[in-house]
N, C-alpha and C. Protein backbone atom coordinates (compact mmCIF):
# COMPACT_ATOMS: atom_id res chain seq x y z
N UNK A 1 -1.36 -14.17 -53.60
CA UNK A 1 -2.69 -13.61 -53.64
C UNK A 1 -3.26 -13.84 -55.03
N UNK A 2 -4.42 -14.58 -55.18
CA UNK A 2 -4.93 -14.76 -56.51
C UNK A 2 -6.35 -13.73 -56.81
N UNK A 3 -5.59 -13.05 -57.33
CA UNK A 3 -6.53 -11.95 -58.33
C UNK A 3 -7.17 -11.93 -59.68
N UNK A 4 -8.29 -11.44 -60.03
CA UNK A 4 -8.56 -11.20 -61.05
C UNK A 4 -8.73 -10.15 -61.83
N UNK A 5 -8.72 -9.81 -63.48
CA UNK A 5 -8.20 -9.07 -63.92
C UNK A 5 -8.91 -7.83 -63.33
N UNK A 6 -10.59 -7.62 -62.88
CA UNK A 6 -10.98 -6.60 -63.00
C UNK A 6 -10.91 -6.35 -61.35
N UNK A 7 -10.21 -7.17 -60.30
CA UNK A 7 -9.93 -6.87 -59.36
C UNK A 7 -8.48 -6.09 -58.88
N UNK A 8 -7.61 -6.48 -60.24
CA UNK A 8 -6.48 -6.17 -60.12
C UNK A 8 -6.43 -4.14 -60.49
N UNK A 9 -7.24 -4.03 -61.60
CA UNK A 9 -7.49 -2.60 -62.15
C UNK A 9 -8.06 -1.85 -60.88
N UNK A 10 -8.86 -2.21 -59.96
CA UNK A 10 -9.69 -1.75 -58.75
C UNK A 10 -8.51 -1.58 -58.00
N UNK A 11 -7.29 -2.23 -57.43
CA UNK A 11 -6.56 -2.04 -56.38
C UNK A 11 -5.37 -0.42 -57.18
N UNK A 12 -5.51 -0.92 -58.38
CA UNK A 12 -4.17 -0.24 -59.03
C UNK A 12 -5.25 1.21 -58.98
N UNK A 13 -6.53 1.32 -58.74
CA UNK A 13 -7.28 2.96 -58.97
C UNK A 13 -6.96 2.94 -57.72
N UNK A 14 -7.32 2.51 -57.01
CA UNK A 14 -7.37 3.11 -55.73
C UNK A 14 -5.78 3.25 -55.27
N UNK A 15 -5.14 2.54 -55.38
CA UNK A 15 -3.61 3.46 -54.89
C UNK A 15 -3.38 4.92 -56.02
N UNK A 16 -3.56 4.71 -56.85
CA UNK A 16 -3.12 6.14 -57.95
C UNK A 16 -3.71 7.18 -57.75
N UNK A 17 -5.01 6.95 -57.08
CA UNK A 17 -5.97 7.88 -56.77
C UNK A 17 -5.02 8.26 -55.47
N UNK A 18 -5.00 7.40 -54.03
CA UNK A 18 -4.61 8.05 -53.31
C UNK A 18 -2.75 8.51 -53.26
N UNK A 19 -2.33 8.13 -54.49
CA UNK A 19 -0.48 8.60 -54.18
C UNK A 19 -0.93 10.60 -54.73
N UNK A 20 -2.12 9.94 -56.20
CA UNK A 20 -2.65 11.69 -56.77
C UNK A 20 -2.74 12.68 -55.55
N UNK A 21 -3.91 12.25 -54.67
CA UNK A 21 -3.97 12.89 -53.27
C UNK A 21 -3.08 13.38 -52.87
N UNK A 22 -2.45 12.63 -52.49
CA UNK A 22 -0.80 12.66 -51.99
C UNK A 22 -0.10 13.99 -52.61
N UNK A 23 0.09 13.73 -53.72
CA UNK A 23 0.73 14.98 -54.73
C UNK A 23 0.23 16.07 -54.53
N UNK A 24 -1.00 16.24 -54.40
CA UNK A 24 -1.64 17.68 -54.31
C UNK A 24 -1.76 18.20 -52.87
N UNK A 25 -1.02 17.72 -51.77
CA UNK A 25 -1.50 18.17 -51.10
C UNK A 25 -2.46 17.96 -49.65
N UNK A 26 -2.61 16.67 -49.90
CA UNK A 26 -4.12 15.91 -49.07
C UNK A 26 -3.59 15.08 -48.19
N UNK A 27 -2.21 14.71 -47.98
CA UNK A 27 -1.93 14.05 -47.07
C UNK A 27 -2.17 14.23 -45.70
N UNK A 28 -2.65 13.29 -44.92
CA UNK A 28 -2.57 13.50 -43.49
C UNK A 28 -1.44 14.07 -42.97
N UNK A 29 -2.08 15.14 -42.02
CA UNK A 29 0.04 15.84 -41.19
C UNK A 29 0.49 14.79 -40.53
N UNK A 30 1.90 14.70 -40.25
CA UNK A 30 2.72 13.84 -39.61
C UNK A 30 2.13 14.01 -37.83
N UNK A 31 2.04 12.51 -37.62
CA UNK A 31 1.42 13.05 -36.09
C UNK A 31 3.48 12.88 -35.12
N UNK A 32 3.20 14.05 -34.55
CA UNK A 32 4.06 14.51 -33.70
C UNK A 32 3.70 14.21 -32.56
N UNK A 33 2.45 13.92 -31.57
CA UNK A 33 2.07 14.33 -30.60
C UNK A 33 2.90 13.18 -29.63
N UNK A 34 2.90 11.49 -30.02
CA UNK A 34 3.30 10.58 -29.01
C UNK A 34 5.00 10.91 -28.82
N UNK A 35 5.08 11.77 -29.44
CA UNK A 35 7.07 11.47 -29.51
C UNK A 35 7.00 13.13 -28.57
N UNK A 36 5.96 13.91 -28.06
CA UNK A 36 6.25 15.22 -27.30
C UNK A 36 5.72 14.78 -25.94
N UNK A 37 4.61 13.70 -25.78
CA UNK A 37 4.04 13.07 -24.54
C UNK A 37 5.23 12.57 -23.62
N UNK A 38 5.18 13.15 -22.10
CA UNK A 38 6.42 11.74 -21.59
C UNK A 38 5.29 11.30 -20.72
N UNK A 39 6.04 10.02 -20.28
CA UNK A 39 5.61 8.81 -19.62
C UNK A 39 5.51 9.56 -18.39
N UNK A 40 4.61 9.47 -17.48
CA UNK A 40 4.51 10.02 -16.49
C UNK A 40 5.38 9.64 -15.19
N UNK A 41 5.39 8.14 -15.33
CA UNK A 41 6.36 7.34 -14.55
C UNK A 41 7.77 7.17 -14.43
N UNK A 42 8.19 7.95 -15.31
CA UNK A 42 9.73 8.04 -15.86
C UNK A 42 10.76 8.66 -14.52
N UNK A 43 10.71 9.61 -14.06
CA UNK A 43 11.86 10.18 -13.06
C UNK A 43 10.81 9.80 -11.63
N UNK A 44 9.97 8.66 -11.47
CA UNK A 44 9.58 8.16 -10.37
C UNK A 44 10.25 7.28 -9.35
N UNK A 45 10.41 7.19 -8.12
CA UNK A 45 11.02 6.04 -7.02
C UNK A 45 9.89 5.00 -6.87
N UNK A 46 10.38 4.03 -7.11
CA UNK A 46 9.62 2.94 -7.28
C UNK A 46 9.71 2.06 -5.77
N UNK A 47 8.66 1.97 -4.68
CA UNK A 47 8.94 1.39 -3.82
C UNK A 47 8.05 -0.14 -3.46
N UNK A 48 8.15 -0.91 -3.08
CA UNK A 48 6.95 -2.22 -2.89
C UNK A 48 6.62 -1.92 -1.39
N UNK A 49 5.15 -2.60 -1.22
CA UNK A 49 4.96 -2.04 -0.33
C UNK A 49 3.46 -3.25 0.30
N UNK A 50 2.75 -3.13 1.11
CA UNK A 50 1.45 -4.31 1.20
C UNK A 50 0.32 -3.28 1.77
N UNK A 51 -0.85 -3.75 1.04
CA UNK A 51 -2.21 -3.01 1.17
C UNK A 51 -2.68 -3.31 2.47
N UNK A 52 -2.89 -1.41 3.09
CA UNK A 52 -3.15 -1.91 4.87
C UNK A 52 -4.71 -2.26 5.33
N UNK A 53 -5.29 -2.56 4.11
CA UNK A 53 -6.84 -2.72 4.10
C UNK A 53 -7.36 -4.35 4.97
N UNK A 54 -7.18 -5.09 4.40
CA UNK A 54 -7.54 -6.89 4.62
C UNK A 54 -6.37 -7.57 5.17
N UNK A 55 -6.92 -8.80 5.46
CA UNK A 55 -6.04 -9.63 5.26
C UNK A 55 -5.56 -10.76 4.78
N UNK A 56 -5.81 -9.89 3.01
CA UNK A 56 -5.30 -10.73 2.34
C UNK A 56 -3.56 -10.31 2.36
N UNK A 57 -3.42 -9.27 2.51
CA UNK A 57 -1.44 -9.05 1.80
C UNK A 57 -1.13 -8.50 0.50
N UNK A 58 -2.04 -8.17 -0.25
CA UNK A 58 -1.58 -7.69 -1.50
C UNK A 58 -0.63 -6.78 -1.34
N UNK A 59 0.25 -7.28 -2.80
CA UNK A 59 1.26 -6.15 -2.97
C UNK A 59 1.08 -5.13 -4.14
N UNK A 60 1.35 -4.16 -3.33
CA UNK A 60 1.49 -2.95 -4.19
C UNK A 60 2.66 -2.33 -4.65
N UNK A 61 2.86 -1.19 -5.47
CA UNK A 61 3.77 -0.67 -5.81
C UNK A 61 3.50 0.64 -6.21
N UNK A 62 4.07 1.31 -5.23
CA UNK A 62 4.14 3.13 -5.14
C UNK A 62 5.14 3.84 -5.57
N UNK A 63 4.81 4.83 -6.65
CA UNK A 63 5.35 5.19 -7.47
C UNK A 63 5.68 7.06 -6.55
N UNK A 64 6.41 7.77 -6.31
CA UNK A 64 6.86 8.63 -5.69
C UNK A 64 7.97 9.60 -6.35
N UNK A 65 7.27 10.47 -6.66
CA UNK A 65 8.28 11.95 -6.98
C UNK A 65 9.17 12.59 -5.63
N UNK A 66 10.02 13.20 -6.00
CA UNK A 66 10.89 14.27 -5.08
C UNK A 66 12.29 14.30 -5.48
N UNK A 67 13.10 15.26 -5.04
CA UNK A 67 14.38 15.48 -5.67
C UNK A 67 14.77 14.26 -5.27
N UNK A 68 14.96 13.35 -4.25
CA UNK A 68 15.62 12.22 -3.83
C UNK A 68 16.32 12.64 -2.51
N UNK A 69 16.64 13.87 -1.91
CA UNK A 69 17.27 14.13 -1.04
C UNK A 69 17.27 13.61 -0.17
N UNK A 70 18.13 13.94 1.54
CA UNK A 70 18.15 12.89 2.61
C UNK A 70 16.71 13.29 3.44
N UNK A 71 16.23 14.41 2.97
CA UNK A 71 14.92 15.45 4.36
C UNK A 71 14.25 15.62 2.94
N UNK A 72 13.90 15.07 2.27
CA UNK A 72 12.77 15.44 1.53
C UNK A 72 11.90 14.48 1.16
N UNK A 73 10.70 14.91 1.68
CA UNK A 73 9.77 13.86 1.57
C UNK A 73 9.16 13.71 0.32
N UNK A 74 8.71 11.99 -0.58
CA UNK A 74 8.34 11.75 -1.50
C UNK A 74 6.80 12.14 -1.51
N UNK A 75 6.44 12.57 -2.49
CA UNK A 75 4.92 12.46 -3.17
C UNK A 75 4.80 11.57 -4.08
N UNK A 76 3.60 10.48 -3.52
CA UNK A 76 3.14 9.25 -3.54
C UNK A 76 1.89 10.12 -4.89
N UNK A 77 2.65 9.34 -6.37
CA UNK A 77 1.39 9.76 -7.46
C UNK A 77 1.28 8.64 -8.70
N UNK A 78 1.30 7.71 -8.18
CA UNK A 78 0.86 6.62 -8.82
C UNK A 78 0.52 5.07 -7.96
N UNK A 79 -0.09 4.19 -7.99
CA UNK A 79 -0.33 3.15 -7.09
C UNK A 79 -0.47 1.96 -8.01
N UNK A 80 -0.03 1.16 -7.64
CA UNK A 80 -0.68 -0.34 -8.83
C UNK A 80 -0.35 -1.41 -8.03
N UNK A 81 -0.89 -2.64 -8.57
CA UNK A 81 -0.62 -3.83 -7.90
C UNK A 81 0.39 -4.35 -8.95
N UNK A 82 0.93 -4.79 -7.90
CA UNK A 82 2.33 -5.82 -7.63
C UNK A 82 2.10 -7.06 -8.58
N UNK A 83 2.46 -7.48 -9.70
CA UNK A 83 2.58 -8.54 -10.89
C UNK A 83 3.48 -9.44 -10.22
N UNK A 84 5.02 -9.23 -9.56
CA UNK A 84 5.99 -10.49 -8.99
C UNK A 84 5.41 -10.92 -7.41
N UNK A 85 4.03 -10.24 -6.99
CA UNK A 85 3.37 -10.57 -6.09
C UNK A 85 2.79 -11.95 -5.91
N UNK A 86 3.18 -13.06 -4.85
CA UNK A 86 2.55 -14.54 -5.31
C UNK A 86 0.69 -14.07 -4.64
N UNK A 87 0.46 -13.11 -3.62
CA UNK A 87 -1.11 -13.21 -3.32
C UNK A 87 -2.23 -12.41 -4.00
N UNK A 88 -1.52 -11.49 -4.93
CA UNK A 88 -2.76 -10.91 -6.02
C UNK A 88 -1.67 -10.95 -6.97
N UNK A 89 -0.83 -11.08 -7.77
CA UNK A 89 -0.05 -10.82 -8.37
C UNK A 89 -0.61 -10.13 -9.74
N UNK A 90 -0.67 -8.72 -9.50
CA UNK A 90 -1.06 -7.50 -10.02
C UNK A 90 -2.46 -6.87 -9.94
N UNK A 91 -3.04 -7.48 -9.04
CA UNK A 91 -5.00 -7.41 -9.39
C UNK A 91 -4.96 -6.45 -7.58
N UNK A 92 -5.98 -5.58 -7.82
CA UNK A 92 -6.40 -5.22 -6.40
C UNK A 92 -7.85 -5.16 -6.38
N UNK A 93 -8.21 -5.12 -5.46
CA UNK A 93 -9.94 -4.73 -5.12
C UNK A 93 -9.87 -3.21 -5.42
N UNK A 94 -11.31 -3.05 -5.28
CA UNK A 94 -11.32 -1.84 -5.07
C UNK A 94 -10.82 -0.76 -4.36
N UNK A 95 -10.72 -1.38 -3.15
CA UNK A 95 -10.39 -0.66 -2.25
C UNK A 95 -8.86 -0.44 -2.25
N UNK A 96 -8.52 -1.06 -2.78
CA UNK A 96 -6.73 -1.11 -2.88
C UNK A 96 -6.16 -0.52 -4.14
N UNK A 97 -7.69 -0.80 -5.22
CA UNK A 97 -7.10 0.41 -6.42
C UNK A 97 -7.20 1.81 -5.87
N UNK A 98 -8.24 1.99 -5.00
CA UNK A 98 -8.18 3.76 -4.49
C UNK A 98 -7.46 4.67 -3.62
N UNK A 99 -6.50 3.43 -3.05
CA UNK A 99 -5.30 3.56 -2.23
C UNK A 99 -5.08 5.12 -2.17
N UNK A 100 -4.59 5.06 -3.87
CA UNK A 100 -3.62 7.40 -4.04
C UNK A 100 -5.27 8.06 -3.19
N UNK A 101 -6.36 7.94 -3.16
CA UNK A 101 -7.45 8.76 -2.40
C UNK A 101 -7.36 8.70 -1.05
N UNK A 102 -6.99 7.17 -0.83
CA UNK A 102 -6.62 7.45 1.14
C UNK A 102 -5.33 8.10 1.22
N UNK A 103 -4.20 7.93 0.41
CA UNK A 103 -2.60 8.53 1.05
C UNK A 103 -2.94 10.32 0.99
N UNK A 104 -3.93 11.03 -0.26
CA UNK A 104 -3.75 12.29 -0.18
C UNK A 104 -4.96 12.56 0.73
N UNK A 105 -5.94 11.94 1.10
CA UNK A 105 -7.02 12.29 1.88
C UNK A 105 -6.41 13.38 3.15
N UNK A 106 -7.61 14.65 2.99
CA UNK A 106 -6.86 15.19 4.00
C UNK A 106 -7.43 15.03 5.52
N UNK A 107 -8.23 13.88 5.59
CA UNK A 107 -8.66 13.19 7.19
C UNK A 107 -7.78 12.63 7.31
N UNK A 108 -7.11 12.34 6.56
CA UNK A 108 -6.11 10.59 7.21
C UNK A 108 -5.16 11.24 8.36
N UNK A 109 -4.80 10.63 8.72
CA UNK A 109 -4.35 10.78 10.46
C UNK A 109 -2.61 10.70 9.99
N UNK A 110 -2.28 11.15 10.46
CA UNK A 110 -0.20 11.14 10.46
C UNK A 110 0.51 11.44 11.14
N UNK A 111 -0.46 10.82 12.46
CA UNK A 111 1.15 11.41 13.69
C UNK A 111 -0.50 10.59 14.78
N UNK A 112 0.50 10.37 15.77
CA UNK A 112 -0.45 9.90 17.19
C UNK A 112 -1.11 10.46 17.78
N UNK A 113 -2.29 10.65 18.64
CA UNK A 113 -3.23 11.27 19.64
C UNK A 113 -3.65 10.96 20.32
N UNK A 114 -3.88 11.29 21.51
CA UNK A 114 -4.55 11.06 22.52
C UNK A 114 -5.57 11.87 23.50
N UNK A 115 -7.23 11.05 23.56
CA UNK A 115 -7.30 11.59 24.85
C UNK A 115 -7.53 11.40 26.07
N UNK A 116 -7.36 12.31 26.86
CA UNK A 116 -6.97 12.39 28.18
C UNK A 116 -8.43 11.77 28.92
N UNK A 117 -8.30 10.88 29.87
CA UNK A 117 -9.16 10.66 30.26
C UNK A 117 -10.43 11.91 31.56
N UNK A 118 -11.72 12.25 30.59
CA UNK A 118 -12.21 12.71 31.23
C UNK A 118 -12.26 14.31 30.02
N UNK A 119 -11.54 14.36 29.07
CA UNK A 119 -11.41 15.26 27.88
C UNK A 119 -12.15 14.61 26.73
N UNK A 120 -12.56 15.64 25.92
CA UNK A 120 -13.30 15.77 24.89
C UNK A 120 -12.41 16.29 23.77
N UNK A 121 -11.21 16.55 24.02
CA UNK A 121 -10.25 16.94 22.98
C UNK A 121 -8.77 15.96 22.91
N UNK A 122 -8.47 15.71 20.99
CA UNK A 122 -7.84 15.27 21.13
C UNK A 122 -6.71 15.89 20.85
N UNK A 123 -5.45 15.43 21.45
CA UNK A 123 -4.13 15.92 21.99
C UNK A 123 -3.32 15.58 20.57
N UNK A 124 -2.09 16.67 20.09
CA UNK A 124 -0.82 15.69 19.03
C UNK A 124 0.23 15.21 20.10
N UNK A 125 0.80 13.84 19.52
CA UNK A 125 1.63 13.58 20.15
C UNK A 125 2.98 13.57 19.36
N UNK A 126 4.58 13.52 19.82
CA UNK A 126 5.10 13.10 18.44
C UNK A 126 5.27 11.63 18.74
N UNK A 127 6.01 10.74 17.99
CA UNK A 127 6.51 9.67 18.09
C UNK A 127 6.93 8.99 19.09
N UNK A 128 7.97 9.52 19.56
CA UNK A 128 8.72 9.00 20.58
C UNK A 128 8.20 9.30 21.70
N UNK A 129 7.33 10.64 21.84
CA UNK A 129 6.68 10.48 22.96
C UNK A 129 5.20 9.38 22.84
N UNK A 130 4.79 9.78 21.64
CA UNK A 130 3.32 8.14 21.98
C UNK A 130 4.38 6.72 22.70
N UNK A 131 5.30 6.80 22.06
CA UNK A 131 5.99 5.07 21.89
C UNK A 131 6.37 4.98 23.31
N UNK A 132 6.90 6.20 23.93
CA UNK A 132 6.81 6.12 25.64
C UNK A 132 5.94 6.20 26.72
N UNK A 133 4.88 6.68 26.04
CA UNK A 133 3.45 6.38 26.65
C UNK A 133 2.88 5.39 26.74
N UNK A 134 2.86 4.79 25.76
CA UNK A 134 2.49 3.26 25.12
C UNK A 134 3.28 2.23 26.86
N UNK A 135 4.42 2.43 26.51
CA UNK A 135 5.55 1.38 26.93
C UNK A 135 5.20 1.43 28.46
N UNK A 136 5.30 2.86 28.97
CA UNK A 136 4.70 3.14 30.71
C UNK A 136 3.72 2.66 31.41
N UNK A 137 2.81 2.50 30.13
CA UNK A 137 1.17 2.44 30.62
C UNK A 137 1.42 0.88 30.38
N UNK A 138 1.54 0.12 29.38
CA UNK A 138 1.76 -1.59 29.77
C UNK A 138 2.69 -1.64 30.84
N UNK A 139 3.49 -1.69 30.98
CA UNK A 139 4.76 -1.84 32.40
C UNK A 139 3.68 -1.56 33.54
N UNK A 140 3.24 -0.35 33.48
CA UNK A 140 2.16 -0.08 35.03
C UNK A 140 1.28 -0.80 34.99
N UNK A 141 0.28 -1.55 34.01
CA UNK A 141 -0.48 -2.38 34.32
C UNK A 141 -0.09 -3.88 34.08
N UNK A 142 0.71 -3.96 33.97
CA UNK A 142 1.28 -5.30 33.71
C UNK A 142 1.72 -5.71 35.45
N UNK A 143 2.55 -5.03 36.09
CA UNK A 143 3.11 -4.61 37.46
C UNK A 143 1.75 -5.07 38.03
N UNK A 144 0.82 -4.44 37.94
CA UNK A 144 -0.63 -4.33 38.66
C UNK A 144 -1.27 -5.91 38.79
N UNK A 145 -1.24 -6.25 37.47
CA UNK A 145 -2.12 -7.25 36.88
C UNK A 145 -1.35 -8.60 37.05
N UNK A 146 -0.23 -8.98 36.94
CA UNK A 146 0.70 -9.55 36.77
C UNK A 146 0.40 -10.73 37.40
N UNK A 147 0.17 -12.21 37.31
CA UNK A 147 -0.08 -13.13 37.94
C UNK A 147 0.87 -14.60 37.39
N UNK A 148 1.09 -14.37 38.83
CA UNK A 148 2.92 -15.44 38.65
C UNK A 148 2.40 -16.59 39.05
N UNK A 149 1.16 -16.77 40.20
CA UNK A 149 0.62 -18.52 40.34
C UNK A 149 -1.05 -18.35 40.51
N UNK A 150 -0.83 -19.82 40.28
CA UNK A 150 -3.09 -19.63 40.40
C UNK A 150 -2.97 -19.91 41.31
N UNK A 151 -4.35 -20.55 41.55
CA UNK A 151 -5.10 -20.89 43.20
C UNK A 151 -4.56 -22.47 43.55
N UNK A 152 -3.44 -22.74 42.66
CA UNK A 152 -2.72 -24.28 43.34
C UNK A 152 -1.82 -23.93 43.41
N UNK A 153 -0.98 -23.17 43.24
CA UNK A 153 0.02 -22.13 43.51
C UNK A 153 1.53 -22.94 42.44
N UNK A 154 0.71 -23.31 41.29
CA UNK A 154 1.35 -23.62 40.18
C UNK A 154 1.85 -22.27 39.32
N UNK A 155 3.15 -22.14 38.99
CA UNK A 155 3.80 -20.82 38.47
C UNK A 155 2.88 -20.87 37.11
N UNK A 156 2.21 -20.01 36.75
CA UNK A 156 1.50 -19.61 34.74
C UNK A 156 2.12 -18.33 34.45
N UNK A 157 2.56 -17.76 34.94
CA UNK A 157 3.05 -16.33 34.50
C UNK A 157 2.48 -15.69 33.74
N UNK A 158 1.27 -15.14 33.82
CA UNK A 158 0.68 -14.51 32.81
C UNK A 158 -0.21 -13.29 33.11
N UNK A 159 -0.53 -12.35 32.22
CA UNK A 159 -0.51 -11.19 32.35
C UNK A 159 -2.43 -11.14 31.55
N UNK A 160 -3.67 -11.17 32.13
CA UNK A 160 -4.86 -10.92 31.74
C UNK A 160 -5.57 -9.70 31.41
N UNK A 161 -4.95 -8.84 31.29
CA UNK A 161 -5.50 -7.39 31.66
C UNK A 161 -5.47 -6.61 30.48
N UNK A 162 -4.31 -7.53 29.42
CA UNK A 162 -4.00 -6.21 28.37
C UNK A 162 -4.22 -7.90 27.15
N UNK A 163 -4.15 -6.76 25.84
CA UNK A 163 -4.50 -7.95 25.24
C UNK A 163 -3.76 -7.40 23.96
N UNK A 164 -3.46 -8.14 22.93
CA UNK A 164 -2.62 -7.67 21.47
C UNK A 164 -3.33 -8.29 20.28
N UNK A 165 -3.47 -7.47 19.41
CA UNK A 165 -4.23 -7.83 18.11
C UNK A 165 -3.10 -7.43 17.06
N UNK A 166 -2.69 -8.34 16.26
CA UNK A 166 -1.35 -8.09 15.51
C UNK A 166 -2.02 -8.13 14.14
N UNK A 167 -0.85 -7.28 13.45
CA UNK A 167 -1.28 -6.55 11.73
C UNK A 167 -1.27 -7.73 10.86
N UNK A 168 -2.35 -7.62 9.70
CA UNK A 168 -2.40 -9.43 9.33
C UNK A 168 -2.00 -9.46 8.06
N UNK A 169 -1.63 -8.34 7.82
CA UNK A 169 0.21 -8.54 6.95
C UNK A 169 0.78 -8.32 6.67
N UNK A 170 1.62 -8.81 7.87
CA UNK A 170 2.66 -9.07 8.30
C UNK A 170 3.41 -10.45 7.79
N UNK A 171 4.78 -10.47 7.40
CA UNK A 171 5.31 -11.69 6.71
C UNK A 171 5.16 -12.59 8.14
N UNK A 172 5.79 -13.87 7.19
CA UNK A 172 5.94 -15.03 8.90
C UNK A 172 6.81 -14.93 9.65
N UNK A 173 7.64 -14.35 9.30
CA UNK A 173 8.77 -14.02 10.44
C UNK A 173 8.67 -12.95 11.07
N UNK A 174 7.79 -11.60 10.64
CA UNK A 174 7.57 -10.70 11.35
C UNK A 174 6.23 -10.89 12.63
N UNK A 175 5.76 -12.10 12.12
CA UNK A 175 4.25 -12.13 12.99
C UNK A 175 4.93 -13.20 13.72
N UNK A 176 6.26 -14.50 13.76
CA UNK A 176 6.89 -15.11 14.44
C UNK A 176 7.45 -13.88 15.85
N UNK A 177 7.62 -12.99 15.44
CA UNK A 177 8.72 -12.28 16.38
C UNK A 177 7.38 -11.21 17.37
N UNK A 178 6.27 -11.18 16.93
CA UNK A 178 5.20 -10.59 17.22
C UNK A 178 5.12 -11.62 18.56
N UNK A 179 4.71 -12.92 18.03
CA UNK A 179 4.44 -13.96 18.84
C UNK A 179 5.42 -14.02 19.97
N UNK A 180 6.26 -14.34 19.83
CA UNK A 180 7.17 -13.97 20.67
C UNK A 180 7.47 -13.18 22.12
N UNK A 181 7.58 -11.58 21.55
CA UNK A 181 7.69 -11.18 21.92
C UNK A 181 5.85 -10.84 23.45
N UNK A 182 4.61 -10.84 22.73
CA UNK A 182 3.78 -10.90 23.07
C UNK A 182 3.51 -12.11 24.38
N UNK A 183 3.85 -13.45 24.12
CA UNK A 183 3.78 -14.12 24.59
C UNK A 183 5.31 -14.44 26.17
N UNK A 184 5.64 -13.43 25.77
CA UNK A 184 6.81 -13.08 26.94
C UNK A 184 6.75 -12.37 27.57
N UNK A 185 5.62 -11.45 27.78
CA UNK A 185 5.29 -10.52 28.72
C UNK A 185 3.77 -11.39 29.21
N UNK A 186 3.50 -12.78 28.78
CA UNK A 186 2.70 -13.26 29.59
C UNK A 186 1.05 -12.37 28.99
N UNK A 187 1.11 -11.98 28.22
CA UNK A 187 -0.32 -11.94 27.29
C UNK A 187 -0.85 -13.10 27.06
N UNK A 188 -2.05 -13.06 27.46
CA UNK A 188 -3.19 -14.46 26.99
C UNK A 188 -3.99 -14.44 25.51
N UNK A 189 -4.36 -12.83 26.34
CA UNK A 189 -5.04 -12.55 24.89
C UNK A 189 -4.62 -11.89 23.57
N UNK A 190 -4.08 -12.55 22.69
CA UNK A 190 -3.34 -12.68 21.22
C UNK A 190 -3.81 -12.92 20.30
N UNK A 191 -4.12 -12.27 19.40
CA UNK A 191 -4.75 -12.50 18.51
C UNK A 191 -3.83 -12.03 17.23
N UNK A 192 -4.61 -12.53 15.71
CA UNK A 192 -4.28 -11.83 14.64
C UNK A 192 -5.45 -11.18 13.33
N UNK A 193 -5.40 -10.05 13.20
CA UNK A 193 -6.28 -9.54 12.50
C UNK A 193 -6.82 -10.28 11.35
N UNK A 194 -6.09 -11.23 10.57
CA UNK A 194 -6.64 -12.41 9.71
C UNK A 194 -7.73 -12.99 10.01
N UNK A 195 -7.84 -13.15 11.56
CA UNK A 195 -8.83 -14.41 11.92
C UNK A 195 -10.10 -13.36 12.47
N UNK A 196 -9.88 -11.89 12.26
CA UNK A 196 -11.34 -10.98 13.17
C UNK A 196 -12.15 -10.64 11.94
């Protein structure tokens, strides 16, 4: 550093002045506060997970409190996008930054319903009973609908009556086994939420 003489006397006042400070008294207090702060994220379960908004696929990553037990359910209190993600890799829209507002929303829906045809009220269902409702009601109209030859009495096996719109993201092997399975009960109409 090339100095000159009456620049050099200017640096040497101003430290003597402030070590003087110092001596008497004037020092700034020691800040304590970042070493009493904790990280909020610290005793969190870290799970990956994909935004059920679009279909683009972004990944997210939900951050979840609770003792850890086998019956105790996590509280979801942090949300971010996914950085080792190859389709946003860490970026969300809006709608996917506000994610923690839909999981605590207290409209959001968390269990199945139904109603009854000819009712104005809707019914709770649990699980296993929607998933057997579900399963009865295709089987009965499938039975109904079911068309094994056309009008040349060429076998098509196919089923017109019911139709499947699959989640659009879904990995390729999970929307492979979608396909699949859809297309074996003779569904025509197949679709995937990507392309609506």
């Amino acid at each position: 550093m090339d100095m000159n003489r009456r620049q050099f006397f200017k640096v040497c006042g101003v430290g003597l002045g402030a070590s003087s400070m110092a001596a008497l008294g004037m020092a700034p207090p020691v800040a304590y506060a970042e070493s009493i702060r904790h990280f909020k994220l610290t005793n969190t379960r870290e799970t990956r997970n994909t935004c059920p908004y679009c279909s683009v696929g972004c990944g997210l990553i939900l951050y979840s409190q609770g003792s850890g037990g086998k019956n105790v359910a996590q509280e979801i209190i942090h949300i971010e996008g996914d950085a080792d993600h190859p389709v946003n890799r860490g970026t969300l829209c809006p709608k996917g930054a506000g994610l923690l507002d839909f999981v605590h929303s207290p409209n959001r829906l968390q269990y199945p319903q139904v109603r009854e045809a000819g009712s104005n009220e809707w019914k709770r269902l649990d699980w296993d009973e929607a998933l057997d409702r579900i399963a009865r009601l295709m089987k009965d109209d499938r039975d109904a609908n079911f068309v094994e030859k056309n009008e040349q009495g060429q076998i098509v096996n196919r089923w017109l009556s019911t139709g499947f719109l699959a989640a659009s993201a879904s990995s390729n092997e999970a929307g492979y086994i979608t396909h699949k399975v859809v297309r074996s009960l003779g569904i025509l109409a197949f679709d995937n939420q990507a392309r609506v």
